[in-house]
Protein backbone atom coordinates (compact mmCIF):
# COMPACT_ATOMS: atom_id res chain seq x y z
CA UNK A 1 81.28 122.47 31.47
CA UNK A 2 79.92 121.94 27.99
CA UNK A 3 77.94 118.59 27.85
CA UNK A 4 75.51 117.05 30.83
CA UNK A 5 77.51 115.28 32.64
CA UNK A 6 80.06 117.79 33.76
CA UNK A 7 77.14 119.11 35.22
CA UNK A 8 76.07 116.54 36.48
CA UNK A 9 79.45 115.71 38.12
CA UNK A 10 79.83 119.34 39.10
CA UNK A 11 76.92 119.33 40.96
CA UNK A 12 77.55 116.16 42.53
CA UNK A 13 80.85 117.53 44.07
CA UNK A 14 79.31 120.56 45.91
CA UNK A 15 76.90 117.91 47.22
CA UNK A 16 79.95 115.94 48.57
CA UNK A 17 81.42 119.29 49.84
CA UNK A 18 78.42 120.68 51.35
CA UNK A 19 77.72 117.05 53.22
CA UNK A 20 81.18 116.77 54.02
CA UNK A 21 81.43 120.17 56.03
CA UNK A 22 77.87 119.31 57.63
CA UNK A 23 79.36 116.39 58.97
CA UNK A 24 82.57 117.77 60.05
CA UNK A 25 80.68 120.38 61.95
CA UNK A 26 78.48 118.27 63.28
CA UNK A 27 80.97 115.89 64.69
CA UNK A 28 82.83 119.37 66.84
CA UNK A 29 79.71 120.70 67.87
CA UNK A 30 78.11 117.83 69.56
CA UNK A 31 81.23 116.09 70.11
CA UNK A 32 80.77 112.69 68.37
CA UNK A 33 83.29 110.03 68.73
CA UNK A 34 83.58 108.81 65.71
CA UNK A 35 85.59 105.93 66.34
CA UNK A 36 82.97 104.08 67.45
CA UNK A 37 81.47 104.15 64.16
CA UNK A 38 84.85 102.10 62.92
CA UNK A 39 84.97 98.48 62.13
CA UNK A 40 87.50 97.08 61.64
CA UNK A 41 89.27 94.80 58.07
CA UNK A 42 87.59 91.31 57.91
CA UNK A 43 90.56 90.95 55.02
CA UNK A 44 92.84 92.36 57.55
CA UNK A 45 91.74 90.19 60.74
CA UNK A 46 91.52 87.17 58.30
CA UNK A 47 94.55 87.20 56.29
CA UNK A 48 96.74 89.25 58.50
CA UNK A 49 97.71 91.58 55.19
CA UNK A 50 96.21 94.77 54.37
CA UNK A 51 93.82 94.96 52.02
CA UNK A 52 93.84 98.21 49.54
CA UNK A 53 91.18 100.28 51.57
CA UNK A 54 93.09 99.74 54.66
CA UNK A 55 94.48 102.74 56.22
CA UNK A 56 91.91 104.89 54.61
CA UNK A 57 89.84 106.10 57.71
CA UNK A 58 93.31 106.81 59.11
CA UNK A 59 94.10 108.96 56.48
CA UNK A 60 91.01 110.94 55.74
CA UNK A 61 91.51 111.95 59.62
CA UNK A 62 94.97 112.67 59.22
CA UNK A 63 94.19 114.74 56.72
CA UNK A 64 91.31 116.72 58.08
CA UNK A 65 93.95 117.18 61.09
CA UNK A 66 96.09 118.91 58.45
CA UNK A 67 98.56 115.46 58.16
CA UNK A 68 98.92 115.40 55.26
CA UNK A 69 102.59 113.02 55.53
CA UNK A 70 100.40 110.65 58.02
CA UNK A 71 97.35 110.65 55.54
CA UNK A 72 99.80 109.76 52.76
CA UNK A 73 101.33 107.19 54.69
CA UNK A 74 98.19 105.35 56.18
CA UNK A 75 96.92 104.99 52.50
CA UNK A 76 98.06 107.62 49.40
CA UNK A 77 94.73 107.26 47.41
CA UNK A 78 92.98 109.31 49.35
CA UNK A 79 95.53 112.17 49.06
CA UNK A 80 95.40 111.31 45.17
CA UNK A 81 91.17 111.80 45.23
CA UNK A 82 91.19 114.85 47.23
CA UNK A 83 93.27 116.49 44.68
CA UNK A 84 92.01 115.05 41.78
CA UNK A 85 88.26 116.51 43.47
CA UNK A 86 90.06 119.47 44.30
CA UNK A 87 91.22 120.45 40.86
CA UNK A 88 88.10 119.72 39.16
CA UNK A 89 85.90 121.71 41.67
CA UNK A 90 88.57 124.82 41.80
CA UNK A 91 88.75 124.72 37.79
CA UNK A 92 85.32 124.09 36.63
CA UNK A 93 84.50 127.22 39.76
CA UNK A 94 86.73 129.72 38.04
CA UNK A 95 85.60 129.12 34.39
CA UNK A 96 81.65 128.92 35.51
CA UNK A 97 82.22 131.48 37.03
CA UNK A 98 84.08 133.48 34.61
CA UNK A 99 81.00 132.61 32.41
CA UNK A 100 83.25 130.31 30.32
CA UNK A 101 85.75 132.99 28.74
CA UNK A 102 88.66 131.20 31.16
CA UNK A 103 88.39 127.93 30.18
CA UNK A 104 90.40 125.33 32.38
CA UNK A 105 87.96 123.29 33.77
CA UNK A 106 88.57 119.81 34.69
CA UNK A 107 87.09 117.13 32.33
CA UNK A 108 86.05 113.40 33.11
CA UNK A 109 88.72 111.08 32.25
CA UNK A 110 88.91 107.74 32.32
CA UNK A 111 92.54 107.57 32.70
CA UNK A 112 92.05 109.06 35.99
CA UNK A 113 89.96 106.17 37.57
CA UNK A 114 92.81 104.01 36.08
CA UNK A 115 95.50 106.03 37.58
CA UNK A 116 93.67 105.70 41.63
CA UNK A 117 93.58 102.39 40.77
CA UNK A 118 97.21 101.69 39.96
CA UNK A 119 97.62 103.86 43.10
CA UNK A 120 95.64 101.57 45.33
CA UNK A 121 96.84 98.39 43.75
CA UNK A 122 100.82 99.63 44.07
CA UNK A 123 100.41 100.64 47.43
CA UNK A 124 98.66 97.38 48.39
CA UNK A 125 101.28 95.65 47.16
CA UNK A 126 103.94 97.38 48.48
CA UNK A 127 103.16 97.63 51.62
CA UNK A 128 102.52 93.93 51.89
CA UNK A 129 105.49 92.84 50.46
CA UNK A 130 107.14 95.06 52.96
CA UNK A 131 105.16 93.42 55.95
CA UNK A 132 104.98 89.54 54.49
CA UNK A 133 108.88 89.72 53.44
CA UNK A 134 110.81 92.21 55.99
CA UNK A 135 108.30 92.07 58.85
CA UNK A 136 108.01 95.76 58.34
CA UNK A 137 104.70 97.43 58.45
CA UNK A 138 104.92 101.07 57.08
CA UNK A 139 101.72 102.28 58.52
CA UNK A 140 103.46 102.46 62.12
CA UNK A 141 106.72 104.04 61.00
């Protein structure tokens, strides 16, 4: 972490992390049903097709249920960000915290954006040619 922003960004991440267990806790201690917080694909009820961000509530919870062959079914990008995020928190960790004589951190890539992208898109399109052409819908396999 030489320059600004990979501070910046690191910082940024533990803020996700730290909010994301806070939130996780708080939904098991006081019991929240969170799926009444859901609403559901105006693309989805509209269209009848899946839009790319569909499946993606499904699969964070999968995933937090440790599902990870359900989360990567329901929709794979978030299986892609959580180990994109994981490798750049785990990387930039050690070599902070090896005061910068291990140096493996993570950098900011565009390529990486590009790469969730094609991810989303693929899927997307997969899984509605799937549905529109073989009437078979993946996410209920």
């Amino acid at each position: 972490m030489n320059n600004d922003n990979d501070k910046i960004l690191y910082k940024v991440g533990l803020g996700i992390l730290a909010l994301s267990i806070l939130i996780i806790a708080l939904i098991q201690i006081f019991r929240i049903n969170y799926q009444l917080f859901f609403l559901p694909c105006l693309f989805n009820l509209l269209t009848g097709l899946y839009c790319p961000g569909c499946g993606g509530t499904r699969s964070v919870i999968s995933l937090i249920h440790g599902y990870p062959i359900a989360s990567l079914k329901y929709n794979p990008i978030v299986i892609y960000g959580v180990a994109i995020y994981a490798w750049y928190m785990l990387s930039n960790t050690i070599e902070l915290l090896s005061k910068h004589t291990i140096k493996i951190g993570m950098k900011y890539r565009d390529f990486y954006l590009w790469l969730g992208l094609g991810i989303l898109l693929l899927f997307c399109f997969i899984r509605n040619l799937l549905l529109v052409a073989f009437g078979i819908d993946i996410t209920f396999i």
